[in-house]
Each structure stands twice: as structure tokens, then as C-alpha cells.
N, C-alpha and C. Protein backbone atom coordinates (compact mmCIF):
# COMPACT_ATOMS: atom_id res chain seq x y z
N UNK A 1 -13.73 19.81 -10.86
CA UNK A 1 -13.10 19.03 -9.81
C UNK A 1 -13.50 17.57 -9.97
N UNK A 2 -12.37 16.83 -10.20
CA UNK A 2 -12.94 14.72 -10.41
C UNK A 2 -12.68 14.91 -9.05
N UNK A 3 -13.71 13.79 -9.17
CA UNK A 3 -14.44 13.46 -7.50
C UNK A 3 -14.20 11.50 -7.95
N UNK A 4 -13.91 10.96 -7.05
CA UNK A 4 -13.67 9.58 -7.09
C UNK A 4 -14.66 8.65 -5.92
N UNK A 5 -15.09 7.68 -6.31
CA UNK A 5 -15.63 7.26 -5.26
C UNK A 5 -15.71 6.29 -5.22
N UNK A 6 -14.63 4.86 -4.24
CA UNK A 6 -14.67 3.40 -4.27
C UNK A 6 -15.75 2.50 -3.79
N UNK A 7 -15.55 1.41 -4.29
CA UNK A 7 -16.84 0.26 -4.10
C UNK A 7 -15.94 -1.14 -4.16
N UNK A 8 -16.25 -2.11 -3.29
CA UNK A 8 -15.88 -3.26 -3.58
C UNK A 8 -15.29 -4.01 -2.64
N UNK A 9 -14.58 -3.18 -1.42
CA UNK A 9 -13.71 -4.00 -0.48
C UNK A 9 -14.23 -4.38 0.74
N UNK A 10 -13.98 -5.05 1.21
CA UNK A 10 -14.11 -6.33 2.10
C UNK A 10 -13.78 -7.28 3.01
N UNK A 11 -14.07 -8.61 3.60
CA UNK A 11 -13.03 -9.28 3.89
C UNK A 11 -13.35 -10.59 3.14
N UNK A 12 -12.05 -10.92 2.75
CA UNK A 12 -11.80 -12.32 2.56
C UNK A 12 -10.72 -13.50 2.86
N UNK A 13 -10.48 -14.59 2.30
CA UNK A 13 -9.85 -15.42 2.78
C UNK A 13 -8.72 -15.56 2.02
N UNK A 14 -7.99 -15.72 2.18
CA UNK A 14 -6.25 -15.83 1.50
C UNK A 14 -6.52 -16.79 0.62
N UNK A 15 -5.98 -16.29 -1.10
CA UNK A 15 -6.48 -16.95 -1.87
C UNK A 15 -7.24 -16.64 -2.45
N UNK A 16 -8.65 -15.71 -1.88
CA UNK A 16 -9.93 -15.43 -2.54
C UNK A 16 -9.37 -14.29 -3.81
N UNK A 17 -11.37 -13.71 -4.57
CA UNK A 17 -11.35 -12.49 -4.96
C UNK A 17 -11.68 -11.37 -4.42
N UNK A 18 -11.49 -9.89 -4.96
CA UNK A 18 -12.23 -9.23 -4.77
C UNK A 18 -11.95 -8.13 -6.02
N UNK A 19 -13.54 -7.87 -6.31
CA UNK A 19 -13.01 -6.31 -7.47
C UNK A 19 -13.23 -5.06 -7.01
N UNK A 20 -12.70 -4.93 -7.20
CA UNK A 20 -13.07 -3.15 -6.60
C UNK A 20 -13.04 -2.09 -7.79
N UNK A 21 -14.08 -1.30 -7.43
CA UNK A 21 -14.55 -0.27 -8.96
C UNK A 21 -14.35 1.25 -8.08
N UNK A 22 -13.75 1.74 -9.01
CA UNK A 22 -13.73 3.67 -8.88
C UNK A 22 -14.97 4.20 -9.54
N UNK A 23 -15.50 4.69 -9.44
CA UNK A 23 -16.62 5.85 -9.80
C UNK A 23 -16.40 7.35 -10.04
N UNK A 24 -16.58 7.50 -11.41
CA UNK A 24 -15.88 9.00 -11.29
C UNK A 24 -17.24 9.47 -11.65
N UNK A 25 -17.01 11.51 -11.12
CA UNK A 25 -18.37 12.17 -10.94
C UNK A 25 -18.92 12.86 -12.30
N UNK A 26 -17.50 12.69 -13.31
CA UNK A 26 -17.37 13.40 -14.33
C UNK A 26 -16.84 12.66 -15.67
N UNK A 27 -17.52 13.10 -16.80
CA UNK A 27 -17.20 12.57 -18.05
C UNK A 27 -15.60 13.02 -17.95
N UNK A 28 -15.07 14.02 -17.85
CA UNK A 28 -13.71 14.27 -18.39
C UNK A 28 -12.80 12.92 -17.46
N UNK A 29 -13.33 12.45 -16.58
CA UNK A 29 -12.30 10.91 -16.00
C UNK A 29 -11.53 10.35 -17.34
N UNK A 30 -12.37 10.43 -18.61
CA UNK A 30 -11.71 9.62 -19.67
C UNK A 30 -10.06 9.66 -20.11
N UNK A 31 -9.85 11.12 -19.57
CA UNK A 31 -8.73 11.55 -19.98
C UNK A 31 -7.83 11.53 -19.09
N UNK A 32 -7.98 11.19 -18.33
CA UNK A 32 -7.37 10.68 -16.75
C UNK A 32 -6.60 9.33 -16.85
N UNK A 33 -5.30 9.30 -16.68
CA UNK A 33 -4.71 8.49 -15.84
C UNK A 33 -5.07 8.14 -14.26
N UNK A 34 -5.72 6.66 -14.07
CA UNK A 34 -6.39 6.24 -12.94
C UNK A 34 -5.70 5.21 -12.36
N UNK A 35 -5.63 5.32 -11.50
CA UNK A 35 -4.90 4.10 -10.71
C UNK A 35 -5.61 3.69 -8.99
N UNK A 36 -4.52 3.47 -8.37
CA UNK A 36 -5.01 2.53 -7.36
C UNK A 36 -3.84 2.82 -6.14
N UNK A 37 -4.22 3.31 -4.98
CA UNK A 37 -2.95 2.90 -4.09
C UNK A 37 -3.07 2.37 -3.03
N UNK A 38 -2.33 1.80 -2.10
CA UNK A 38 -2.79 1.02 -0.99
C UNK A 38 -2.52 1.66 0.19
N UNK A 39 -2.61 1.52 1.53
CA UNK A 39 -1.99 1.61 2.50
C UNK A 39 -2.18 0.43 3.74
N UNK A 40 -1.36 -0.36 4.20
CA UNK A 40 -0.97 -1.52 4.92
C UNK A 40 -1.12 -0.22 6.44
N UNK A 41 -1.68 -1.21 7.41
CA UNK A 41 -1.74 -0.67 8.84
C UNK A 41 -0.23 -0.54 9.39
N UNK A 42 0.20 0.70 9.91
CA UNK A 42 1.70 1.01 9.85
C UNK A 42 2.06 1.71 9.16
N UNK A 43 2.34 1.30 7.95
CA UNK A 43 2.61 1.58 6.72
C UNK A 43 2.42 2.95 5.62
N UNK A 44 3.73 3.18 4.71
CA UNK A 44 3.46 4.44 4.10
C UNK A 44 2.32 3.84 3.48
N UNK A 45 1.38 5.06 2.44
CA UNK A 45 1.02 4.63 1.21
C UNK A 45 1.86 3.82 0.12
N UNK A 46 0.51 3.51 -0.84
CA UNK A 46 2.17 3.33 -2.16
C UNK A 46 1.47 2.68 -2.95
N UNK A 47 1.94 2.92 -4.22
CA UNK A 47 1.12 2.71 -5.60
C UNK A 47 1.48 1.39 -6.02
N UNK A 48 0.18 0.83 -6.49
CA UNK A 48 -0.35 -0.63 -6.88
C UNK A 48 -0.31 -0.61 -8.51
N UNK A 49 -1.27 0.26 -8.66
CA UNK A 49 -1.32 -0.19 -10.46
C UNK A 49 -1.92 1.02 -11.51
N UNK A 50 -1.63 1.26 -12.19
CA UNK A 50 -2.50 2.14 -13.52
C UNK A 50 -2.61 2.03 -14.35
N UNK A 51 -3.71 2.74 -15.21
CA UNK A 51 -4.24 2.82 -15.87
C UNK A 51 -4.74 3.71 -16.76
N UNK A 52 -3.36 4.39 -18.29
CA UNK A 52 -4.05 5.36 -19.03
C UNK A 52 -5.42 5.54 -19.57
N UNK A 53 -5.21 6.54 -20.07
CA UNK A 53 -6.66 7.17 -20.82
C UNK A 53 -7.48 6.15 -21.71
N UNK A 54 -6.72 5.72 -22.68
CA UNK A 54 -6.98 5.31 -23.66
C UNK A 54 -6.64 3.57 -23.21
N UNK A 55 -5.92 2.92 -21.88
CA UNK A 55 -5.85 1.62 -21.83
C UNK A 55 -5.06 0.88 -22.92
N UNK A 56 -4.02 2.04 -23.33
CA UNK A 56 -3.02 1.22 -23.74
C UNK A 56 -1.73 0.70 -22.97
N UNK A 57 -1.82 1.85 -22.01
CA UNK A 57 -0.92 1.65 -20.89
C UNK A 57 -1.21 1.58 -19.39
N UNK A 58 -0.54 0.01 -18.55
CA UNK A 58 -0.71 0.08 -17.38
C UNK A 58 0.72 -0.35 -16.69
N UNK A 59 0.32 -0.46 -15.31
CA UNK A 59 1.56 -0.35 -14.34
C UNK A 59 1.54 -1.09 -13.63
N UNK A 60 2.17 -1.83 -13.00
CA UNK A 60 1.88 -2.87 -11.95
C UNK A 60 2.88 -2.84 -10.89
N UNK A 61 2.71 -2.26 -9.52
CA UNK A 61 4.07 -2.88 -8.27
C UNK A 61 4.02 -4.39 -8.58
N UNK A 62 5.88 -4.49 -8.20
CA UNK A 62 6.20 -6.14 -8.21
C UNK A 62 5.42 -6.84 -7.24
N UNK A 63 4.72 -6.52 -6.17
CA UNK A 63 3.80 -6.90 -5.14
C UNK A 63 2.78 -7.79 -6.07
N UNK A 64 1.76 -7.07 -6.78
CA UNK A 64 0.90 -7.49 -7.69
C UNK A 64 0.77 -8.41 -8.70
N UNK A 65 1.99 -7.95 -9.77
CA UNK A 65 1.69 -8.36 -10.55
C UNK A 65 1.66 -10.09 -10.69
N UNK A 66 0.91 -10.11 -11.57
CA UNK A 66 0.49 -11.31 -11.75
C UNK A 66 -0.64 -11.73 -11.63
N UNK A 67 -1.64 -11.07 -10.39
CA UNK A 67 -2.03 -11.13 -9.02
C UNK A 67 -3.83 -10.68 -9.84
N UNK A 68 -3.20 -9.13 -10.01
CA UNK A 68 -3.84 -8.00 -10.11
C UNK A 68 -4.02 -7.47 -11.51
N UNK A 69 -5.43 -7.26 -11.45
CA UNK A 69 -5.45 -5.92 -13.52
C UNK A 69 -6.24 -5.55 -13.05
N UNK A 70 -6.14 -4.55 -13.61
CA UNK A 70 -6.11 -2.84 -14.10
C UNK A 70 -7.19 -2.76 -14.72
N UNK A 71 -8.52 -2.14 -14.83
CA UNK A 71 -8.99 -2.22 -16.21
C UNK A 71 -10.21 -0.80 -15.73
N UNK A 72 -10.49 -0.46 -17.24
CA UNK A 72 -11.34 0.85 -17.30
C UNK A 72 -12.85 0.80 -18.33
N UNK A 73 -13.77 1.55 -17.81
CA UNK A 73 -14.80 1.52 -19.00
C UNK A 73 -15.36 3.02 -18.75
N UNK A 74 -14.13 3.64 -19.70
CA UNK A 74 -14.64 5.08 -19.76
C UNK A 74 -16.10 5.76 -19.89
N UNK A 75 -17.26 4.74 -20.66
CA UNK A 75 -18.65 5.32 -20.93
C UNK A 75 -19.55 5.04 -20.00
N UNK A 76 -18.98 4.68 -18.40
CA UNK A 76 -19.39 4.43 -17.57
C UNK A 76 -18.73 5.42 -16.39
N UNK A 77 -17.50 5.80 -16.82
CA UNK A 77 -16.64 7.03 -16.07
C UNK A 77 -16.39 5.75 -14.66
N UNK A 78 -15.66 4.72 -15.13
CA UNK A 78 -15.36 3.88 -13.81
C UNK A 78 -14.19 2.77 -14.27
N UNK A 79 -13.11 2.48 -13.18
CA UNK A 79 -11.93 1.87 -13.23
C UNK A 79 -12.24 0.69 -12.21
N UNK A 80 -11.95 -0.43 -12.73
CA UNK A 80 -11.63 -1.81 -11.89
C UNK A 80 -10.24 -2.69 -11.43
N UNK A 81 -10.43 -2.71 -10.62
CA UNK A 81 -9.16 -3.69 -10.04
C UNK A 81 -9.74 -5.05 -9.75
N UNK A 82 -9.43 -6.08 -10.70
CA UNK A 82 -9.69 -7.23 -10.27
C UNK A 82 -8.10 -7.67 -9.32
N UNK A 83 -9.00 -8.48 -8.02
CA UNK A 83 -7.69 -8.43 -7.22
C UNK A 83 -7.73 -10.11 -7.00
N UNK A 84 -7.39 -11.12 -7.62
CA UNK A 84 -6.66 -12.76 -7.44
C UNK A 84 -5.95 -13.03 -6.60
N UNK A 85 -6.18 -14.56 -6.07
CA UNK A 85 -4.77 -14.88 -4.91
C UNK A 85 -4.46 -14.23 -4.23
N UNK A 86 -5.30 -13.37 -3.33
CA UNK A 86 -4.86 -12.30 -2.21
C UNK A 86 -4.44 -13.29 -1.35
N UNK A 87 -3.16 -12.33 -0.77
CA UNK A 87 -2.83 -12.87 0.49
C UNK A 87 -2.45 -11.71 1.83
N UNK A 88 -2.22 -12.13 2.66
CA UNK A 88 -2.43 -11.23 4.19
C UNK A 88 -2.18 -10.38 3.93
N UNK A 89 -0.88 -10.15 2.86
CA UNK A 89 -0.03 -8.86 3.10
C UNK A 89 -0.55 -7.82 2.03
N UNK A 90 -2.11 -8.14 1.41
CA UNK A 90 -2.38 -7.11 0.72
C UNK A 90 -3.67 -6.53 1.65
N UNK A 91 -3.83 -6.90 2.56
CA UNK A 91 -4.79 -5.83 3.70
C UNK A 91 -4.32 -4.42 3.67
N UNK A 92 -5.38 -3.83 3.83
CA UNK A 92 -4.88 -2.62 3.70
C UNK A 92 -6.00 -1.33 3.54
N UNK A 93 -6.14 0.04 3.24
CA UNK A 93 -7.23 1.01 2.85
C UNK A 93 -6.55 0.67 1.56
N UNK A 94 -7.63 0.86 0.12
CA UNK A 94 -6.97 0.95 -0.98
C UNK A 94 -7.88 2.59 -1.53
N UNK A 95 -6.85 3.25 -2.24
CA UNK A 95 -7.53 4.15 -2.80
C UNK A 95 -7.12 4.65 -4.54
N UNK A 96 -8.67 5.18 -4.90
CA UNK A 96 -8.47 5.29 -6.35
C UNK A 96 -7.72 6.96 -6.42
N UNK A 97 -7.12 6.81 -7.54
CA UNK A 97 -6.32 8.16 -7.71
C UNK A 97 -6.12 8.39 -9.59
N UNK A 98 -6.16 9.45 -9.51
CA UNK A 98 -6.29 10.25 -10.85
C UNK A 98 -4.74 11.34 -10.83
N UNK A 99 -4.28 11.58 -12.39
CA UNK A 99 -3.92 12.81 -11.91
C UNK A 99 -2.38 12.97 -12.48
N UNK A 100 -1.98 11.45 -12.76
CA UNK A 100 -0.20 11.48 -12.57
C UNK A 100 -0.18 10.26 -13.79
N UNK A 101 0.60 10.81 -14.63
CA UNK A 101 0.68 10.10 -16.22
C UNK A 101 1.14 8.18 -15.62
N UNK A 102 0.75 7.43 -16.28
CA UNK A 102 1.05 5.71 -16.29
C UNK A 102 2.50 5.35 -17.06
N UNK A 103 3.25 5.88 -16.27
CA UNK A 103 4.49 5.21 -16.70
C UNK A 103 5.20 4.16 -16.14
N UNK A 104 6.68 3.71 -16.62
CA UNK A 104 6.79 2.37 -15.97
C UNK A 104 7.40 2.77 -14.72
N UNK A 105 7.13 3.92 -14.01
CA UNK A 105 7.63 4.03 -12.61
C UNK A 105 6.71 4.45 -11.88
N UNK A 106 5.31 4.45 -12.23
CA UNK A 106 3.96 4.77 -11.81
C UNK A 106 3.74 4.18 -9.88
N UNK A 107 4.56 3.19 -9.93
CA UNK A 107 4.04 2.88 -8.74
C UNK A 107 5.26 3.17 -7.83
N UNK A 108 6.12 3.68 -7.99
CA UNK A 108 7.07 4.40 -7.15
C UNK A 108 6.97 6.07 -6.90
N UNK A 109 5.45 7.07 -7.47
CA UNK A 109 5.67 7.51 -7.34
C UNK A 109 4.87 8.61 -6.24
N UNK A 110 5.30 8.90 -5.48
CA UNK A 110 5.26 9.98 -4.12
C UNK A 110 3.78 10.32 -3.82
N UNK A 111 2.99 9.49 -2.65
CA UNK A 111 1.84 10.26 -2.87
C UNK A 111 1.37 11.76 -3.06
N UNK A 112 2.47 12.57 -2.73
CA UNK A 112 2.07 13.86 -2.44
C UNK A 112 2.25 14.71 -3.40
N UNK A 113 2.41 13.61 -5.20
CA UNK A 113 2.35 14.16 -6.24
C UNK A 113 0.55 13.38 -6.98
N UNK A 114 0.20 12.83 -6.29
CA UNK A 114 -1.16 12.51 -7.00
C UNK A 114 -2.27 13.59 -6.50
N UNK A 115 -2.93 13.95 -7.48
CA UNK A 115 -3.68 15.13 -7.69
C UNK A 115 -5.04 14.86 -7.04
N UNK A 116 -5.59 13.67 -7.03
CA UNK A 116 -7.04 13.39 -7.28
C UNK A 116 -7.10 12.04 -5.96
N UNK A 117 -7.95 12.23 -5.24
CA UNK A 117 -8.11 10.64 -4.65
C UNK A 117 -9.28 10.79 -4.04
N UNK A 118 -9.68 9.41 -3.95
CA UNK A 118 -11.16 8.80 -3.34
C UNK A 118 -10.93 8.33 -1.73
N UNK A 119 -11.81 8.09 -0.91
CA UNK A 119 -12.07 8.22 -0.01
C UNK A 119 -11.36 7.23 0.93
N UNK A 120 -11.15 5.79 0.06
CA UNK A 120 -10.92 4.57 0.41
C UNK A 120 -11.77 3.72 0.52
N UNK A 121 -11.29 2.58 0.24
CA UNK A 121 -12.27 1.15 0.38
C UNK A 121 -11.53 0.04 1.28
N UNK A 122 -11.50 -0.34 2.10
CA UNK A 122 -11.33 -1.31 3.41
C UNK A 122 -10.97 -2.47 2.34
N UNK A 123 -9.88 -3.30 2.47
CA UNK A 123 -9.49 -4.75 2.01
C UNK A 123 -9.16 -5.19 3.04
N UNK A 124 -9.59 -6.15 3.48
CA UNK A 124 -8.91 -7.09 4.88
C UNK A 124 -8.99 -9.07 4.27
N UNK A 125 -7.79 -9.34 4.17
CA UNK A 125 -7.14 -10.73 3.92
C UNK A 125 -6.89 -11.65 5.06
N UNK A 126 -7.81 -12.46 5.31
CA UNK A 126 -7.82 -13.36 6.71
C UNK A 126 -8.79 -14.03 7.11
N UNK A 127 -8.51 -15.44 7.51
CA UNK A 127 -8.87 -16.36 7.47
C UNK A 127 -9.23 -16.69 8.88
């Protein structure tokens, strides 16, 4: 059973950073497609960004990109989101997720097909 567990979120000021790291409980994470999803107060869930096995392939919502990367260090069994230029509308719970291949429709797809998720980490954008 991958067990996930976030670190990193916060509050900051529109504009700022923040990184946020996944923690996985298990060597096999390597083989894992990892990603990231958000949820806005109100709001459905919904997928931000991923990140294959091997980090040849990632994903980005049009929300992000630009913004936001993706990045992994498998011999540590842990995934990062460096998050740039936040602004209000990326407040939110963010959570790490495993489970569902990194394709280019990764972030359209259904939470109630991701296999694996972490607990959440608090992002709050405001000044």
C-alpha cells in the first residue's frame, strides 16, 4: 500500500513561493506516476500537474503552467512542486496523488479514478 505524505504549504503573499514535497512510504513510488491536485474552497477537486516514473513526462493545467514544475527524486521516494507567482486563485487543500499514467490529459482526469492520495497540505494566497 503507497502511503503519501505532504509538506510545504502555507500562507503567502500574491506573487510569493512555495514548494511543496510528497513523501512516499515506499521504494516502489519510483514506478509511480505522481502528481498533485488541488481543491479551491467551494470547489470540485482537479488536477494541477504530473509527473512520470522515469521524469520524462509531465502535465500541467492551463491554470499553472508557466507558474508551476513538477519535479521528482526517486532515491529519496519524494515529488516537488515548486509553486511561482501565486496568486489568490491558487488557495486551496493541495494533494499528492499516485496511481493514473501522465498523459497530456492528466489534469482533466476524474478524481475518483486516482488510486493513491495524501492527506493534504493547506496553500492560502493573501495579502
Amino acid at each position: 500500500q503507497l502511503q503519501l505524505v505532504e509538506s510545504g504549504g502555507g500562507l503567502v503573499q500574491p506573487g510569493g513561493s512555495l514548494r511543496l514535497s510528497c513523501a512516499a512510504s515506499t521504494s516502489t513510488f519510483a514506478y509511480y506516476t505522481v502528481g498533485w491536485f488541488r481543491q479551491a474552497p467551494g470547489k470540485k477537486r482537479e488536477g494541477v500537474s504530473c509527473i512520470s516514473s522515469g521524469s520524462l513526462d509531465t502535465n500541467y493545467a492551463d491554470s499553472v503552467k508557466g507558474r508551476f514544475t513538477i519535479s521528482r527524486d526517486n532515491a529519496k521516494n519524494t515529488v516537488y512542486l515548486q509553486m511561482n507567482s501565486l496568486k489568490s486563485e491558487d488557495t486551496g487543500v493541495y494533494y499528492c496523488v499516485a496511481g493514473r499514467p501522465c498523459g497530456r490529459y492528466w489534469h482533466e482526469t476524474p478524481p475518483g479514478d486516482i488510486n493513491y492520495w495524501g492527506q493534504g497540505t493547506q496553500v492560502t494566497v493573501s495579502s
